[in-house]
C-alpha atoms as a PDB file:
ATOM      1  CA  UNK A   1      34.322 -91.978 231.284  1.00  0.00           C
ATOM      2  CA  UNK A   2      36.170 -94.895 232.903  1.00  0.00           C
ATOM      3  CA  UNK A   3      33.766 -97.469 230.664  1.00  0.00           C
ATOM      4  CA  UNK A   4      34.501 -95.532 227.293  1.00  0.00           C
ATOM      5  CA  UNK A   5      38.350 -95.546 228.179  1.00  0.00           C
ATOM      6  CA  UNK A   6      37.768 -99.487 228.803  1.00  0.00           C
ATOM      7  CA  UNK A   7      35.939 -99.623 225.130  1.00  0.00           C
ATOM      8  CA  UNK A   8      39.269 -97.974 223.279  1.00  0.00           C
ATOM      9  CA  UNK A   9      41.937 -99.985 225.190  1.00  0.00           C
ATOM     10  CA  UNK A  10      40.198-103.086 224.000  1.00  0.00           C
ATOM     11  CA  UNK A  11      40.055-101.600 220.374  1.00  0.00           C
ATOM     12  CA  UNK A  12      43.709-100.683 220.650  1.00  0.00           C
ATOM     13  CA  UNK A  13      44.722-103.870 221.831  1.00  0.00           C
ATOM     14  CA  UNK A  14      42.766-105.776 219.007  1.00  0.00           C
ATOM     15  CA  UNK A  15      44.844-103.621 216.596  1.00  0.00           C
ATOM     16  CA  UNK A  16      48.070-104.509 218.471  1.00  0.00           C
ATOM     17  CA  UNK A  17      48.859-101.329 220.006  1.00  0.00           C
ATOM     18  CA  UNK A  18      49.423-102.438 223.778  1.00  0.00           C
ATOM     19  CA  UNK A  19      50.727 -99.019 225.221  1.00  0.00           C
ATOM     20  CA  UNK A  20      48.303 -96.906 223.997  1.00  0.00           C
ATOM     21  CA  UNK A  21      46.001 -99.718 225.188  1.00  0.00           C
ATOM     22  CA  UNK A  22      47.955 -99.760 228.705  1.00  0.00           C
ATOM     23  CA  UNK A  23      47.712 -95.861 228.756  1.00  0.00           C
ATOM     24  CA  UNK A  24      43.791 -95.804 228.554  1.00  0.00           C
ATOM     25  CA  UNK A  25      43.547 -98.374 231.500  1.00  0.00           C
ATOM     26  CA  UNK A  26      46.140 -96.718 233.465  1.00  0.00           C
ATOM     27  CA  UNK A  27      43.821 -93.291 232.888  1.00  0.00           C
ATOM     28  CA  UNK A  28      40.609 -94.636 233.673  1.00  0.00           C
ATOM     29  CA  UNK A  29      42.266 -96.078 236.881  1.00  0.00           C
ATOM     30  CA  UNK A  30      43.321 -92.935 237.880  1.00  0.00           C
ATOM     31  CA  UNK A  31      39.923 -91.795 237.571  1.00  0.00           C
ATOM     32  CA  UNK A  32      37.722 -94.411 238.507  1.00  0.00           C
ATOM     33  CA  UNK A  33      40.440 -96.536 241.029  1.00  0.00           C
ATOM     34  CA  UNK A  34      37.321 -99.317 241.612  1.00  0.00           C
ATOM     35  CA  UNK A  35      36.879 -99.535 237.772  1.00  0.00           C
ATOM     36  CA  UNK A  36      37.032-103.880 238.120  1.00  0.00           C
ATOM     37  CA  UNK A  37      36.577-103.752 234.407  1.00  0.00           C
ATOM     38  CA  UNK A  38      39.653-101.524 233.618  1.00  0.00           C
ATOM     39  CA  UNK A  39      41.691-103.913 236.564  1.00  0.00           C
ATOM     40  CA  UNK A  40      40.949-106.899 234.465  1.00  0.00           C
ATOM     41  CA  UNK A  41      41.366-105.712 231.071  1.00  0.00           C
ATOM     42  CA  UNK A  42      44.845-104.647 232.516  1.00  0.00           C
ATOM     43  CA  UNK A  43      45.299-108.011 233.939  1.00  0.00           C
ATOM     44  CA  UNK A  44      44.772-109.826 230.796  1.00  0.00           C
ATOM     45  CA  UNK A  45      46.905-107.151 229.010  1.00  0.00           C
ATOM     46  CA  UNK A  46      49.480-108.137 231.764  1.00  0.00           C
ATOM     47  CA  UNK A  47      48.930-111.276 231.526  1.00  0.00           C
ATOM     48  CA  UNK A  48      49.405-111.170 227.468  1.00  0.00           C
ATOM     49  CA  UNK A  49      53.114-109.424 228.091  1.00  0.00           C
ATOM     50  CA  UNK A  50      54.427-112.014 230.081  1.00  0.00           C
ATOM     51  CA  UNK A  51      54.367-109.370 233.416  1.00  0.00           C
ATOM     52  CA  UNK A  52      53.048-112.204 235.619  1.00  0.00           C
ATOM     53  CA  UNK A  53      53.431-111.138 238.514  1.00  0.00           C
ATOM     54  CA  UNK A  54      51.634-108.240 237.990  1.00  0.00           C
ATOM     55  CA  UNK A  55      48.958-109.973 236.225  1.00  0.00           C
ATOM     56  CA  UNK A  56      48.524-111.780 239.038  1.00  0.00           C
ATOM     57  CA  UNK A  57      47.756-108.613 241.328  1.00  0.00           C
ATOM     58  CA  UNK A  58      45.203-106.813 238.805  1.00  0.00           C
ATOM     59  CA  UNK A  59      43.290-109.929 238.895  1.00  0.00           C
ATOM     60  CA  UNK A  60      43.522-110.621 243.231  1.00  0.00           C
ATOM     61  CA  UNK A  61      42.594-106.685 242.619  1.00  0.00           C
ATOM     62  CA  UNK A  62      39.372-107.508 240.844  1.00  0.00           C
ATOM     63  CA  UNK A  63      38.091-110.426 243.097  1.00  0.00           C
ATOM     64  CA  UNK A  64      38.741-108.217 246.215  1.00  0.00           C
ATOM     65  CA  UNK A  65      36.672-105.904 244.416  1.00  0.00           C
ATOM     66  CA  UNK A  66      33.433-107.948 243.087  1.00  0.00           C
ATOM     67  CA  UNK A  67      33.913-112.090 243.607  1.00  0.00           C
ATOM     68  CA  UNK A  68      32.562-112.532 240.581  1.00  0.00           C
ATOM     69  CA  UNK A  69      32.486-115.494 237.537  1.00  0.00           C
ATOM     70  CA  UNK A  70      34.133-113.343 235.486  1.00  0.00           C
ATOM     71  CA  UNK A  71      36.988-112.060 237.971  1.00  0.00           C
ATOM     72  CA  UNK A  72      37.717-115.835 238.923  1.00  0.00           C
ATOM     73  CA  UNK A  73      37.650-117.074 235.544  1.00  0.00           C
ATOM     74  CA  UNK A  74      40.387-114.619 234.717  1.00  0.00           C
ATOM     75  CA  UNK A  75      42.676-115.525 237.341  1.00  0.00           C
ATOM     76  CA  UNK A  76      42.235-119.244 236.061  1.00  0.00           C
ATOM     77  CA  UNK A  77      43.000-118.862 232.820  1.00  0.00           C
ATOM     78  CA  UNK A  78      46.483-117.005 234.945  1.00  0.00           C
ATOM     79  CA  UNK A  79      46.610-119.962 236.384  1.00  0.00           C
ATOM     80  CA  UNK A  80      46.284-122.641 234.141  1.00  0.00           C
ATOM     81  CA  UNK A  81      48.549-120.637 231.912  1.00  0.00           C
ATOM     82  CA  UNK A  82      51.051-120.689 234.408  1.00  0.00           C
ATOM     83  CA  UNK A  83      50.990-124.470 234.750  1.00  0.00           C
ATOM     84  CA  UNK A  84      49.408-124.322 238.362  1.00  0.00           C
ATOM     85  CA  UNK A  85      46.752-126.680 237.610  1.00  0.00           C
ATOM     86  CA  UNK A  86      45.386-126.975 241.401  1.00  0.00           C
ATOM     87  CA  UNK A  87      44.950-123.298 241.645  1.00  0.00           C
ATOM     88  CA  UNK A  88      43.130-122.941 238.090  1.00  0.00           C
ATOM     89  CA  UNK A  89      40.853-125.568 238.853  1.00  0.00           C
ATOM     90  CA  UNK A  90      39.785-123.787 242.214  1.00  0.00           C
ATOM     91  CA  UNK A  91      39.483-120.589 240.550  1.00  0.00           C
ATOM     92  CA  UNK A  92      37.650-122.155 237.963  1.00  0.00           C
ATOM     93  CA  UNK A  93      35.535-124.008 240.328  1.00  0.00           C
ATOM     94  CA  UNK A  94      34.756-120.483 242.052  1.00  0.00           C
ATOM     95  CA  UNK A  95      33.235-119.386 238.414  1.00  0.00           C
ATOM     96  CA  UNK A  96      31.366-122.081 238.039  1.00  0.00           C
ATOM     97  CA  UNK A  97      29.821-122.084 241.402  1.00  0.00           C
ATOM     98  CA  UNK A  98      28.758-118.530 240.739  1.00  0.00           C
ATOM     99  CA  UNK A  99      27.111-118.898 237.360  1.00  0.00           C
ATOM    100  CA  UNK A 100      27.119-122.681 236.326  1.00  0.00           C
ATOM    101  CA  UNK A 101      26.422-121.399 232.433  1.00  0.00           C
ATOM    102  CA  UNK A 102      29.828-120.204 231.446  1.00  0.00           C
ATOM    103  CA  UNK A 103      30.999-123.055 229.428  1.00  0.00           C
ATOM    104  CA  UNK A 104      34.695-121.401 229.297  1.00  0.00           C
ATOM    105  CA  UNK A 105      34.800-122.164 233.100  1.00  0.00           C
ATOM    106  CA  UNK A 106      34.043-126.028 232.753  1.00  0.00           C
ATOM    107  CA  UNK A 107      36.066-126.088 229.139  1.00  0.00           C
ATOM    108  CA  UNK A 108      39.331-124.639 231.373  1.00  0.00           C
ATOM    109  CA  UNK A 109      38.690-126.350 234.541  1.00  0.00           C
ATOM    110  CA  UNK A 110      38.197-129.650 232.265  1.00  0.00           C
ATOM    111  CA  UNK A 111      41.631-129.208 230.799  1.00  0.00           C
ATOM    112  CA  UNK A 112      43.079-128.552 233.769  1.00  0.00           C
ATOM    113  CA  UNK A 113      41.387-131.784 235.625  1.00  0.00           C
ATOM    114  CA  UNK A 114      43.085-133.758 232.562  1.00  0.00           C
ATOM    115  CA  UNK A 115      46.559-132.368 233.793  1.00  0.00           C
ATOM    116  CA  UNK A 116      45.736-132.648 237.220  1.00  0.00           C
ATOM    117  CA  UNK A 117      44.480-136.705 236.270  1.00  0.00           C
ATOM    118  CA  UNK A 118      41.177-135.629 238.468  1.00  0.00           C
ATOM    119  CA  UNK A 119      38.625-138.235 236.863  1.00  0.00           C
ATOM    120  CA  UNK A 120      35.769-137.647 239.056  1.00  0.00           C
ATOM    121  CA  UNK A 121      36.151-133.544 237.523  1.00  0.00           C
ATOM    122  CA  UNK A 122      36.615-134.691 234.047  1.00  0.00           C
ATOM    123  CA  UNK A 123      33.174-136.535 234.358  1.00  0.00           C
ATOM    124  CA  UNK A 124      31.484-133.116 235.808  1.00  0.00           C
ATOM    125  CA  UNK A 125      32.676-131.143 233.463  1.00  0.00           C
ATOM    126  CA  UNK A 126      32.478-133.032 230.136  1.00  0.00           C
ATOM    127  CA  UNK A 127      28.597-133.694 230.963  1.00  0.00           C
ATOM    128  CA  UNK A 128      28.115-129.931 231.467  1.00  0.00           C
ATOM    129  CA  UNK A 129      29.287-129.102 228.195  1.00  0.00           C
ATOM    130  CA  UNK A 130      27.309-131.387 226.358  1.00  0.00           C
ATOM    131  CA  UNK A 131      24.126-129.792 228.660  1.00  0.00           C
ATOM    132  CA  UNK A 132      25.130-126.163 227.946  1.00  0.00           C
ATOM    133  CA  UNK A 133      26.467-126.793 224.491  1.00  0.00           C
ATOM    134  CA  UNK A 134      22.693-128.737 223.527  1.00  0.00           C
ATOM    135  CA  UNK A 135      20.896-126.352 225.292  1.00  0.00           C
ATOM    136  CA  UNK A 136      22.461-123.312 223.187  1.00  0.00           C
ATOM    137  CA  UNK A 137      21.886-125.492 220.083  1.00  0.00           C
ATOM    138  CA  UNK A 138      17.940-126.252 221.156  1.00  0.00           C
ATOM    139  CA  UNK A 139      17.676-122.652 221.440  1.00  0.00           C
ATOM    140  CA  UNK A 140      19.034-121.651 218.424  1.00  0.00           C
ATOM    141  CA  UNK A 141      16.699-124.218 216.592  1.00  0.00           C
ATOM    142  CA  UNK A 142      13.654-122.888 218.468  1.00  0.00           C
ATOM    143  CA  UNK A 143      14.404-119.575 217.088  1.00  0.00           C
ATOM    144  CA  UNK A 144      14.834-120.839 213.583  1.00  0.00           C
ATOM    145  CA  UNK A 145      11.858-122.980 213.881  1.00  0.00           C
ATOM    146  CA  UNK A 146       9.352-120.509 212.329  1.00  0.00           C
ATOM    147  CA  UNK A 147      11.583-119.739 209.251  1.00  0.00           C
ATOM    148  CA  UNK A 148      11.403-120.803 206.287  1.00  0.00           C
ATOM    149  CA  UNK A 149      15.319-121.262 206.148  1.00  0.00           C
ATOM    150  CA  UNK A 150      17.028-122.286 209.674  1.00  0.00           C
ATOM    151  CA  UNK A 151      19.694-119.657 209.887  1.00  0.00           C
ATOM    152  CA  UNK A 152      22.944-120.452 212.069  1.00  0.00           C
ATOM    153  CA  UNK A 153      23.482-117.389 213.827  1.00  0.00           C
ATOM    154  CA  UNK A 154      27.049-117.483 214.609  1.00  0.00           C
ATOM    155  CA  UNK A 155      27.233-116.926 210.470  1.00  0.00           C
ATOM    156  CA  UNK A 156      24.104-113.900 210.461  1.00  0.00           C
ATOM    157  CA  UNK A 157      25.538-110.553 209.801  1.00  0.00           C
ATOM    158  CA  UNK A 158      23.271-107.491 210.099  1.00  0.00           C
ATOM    159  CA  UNK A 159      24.423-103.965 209.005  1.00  0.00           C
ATOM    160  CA  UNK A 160      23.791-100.274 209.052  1.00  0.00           C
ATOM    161  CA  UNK A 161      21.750 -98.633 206.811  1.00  0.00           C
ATOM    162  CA  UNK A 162      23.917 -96.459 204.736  1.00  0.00           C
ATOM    163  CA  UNK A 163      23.736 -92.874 204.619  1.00  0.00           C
ATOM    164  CA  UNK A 164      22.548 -91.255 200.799  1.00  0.00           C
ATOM    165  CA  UNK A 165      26.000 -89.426 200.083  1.00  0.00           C
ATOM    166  CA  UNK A 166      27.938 -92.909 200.566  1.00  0.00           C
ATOM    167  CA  UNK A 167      25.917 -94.914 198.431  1.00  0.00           C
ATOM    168  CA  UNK A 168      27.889 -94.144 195.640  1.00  0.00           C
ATOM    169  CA  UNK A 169      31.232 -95.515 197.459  1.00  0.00           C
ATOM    170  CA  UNK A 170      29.388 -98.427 199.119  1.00  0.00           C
ATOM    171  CA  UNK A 171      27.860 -99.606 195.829  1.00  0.00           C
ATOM    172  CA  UNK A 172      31.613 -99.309 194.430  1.00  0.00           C
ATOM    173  CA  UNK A 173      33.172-101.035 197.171  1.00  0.00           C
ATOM    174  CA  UNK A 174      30.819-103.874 196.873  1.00  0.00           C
ATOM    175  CA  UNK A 175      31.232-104.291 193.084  1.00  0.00           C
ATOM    176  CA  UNK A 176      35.101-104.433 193.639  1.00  0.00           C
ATOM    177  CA  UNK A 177      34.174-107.442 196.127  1.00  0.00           C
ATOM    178  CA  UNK A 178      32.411-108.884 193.718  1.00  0.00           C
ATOM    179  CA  UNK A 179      34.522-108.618 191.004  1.00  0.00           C
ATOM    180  CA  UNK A 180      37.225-110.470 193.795  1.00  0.00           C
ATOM    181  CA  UNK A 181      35.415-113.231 194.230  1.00  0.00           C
ATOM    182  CA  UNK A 182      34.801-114.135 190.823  1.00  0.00           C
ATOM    183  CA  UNK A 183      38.371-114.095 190.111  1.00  0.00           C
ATOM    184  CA  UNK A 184      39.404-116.096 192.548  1.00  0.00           C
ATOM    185  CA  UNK A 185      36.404-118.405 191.326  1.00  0.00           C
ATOM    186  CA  UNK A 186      38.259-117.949 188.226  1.00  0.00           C
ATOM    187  CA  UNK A 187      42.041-118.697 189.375  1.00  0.00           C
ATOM    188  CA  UNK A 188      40.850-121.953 191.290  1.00  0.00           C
ATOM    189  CA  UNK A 189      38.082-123.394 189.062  1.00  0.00           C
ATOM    190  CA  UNK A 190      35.550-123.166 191.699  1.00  0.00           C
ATOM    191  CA  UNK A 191      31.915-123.152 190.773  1.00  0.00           C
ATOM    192  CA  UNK A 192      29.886-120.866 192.668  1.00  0.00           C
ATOM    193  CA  UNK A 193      26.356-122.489 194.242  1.00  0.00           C
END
C-alpha cells in the first residue's frame, strides 16, 4: 500500500502536481510511519519547495531509519544545495563508503571538493568516474558484441504489444507521426538517412 502510494506521488510530482504528490506521502506515512522511501521522496519534495528545514528532518528521518547510500546521498545533495560544502562532502563520503558504484556520490562530492579547494578529493573522485564510467561503457560493448549492429542502450526503446481493438488507433497515431516528421523534413530542408 505504502509502496504504490510512493509510485503515484512520484508520477504526480513528474506532472507538477506537488500537493496531491505531498498528500500521497503524507498517507502512506500515516500508514506505514517507517516507510524510508515515502520519508525521502518527501524530503526531496521538501527539499524542491524551498521548506529546508524540513527537508532537512525527512532526510536525518531516513538515515536514522536505514544508513544507507541512498539516504546519505540525499542529504548531500541538501547539503551541497545549501552551500554547506563540508557537510555534503561527508554525507557524500558516507554513500560512497557504503556502495563505492554510485557515480552521483563521487560526481557531487567532486563538485563539492572543487568548492571546498580539497585537491587530494578531487583526485579520488575524478579517477573513480573514469573507472565506473569505462566500466559501464565495457559492459555495454560486451553486450553489443554479438550483434550485428552495436546498439547504445540509453537510445533502445522496447514497447507493449498492442491489444487487437487498438490497432486501428495505434496504426493512425503512428501515420500522423509520420506524416510530422516529414514536414518538418520539409520546412527545414533536411534529408532523412
Amino acid at each position: 500500500h505504502a509502496e504504490a502510494l510512493c509510485d503515484r506521488a512520484v508520477v504526480y510530482a513528474l506532472n507538477g502536481d506537488i500537493p496531491r504528490s505531498m498528500a500521497d506521502l503524507d498517507t502512506a506515512l500515516a500508514a506505514h510511519p517507517k516507510c524510508r522511501r515515502a520519508v525521502l521522496l518527501q524530503g526531496m519534495s521538501l527539499l524542491n519547495q524551498q521548506n529546508f528545514d524540513a527537508a532537512k528532518s525527512s532526510f536525518d528521518r531516513a538515515i536514522a531509519m536505514q544508513p544507507d547510500a541512498e539516504s546519505y546521498l540525499c542529504r548531500a545533495r541538501f547539503h551541497q544545495q545549501q552551500k554547506q560544502f563540508e557537510a555534503a562532502i561527508n554525507d557524500y563520503s558516507q554513500a560512497i563508503q557504503l556502495d563505492d558504484s554510485l557515480i552521483a556520490a563521487h560526481q557531487g562530492r567532486l563538485f563539492c571538493s572543487r568548492q571546498a579547494d580539497k585537491k587530494d578529493l578531487e583526485a579520488v573522485d575524478v579517477a573513480a568516474i573514469k573507472r565506473l564510467t569505462q566500466k559501464a561503457n565495457e559492459s555495454s560493448v560486451a553486450n553489443n558484441k554479438n550483434s550485428a549492429t552495436a546498439v547504445d542502450r540509453r537510445f533502445f526503446v522496447t514497447s507493449k504489444s498492442v491489444a487487437p481493438d487498438r490497432l486501428t488507433e495505434r496504426l493512425a497515431s503512428a501515420a500522423e507521426v509520420d506524416r510530422l516528421i516529414e514536414a518538418n523534413f520539409k520546412k527545414y530542408d533536411i534529408t532523412p538517412n
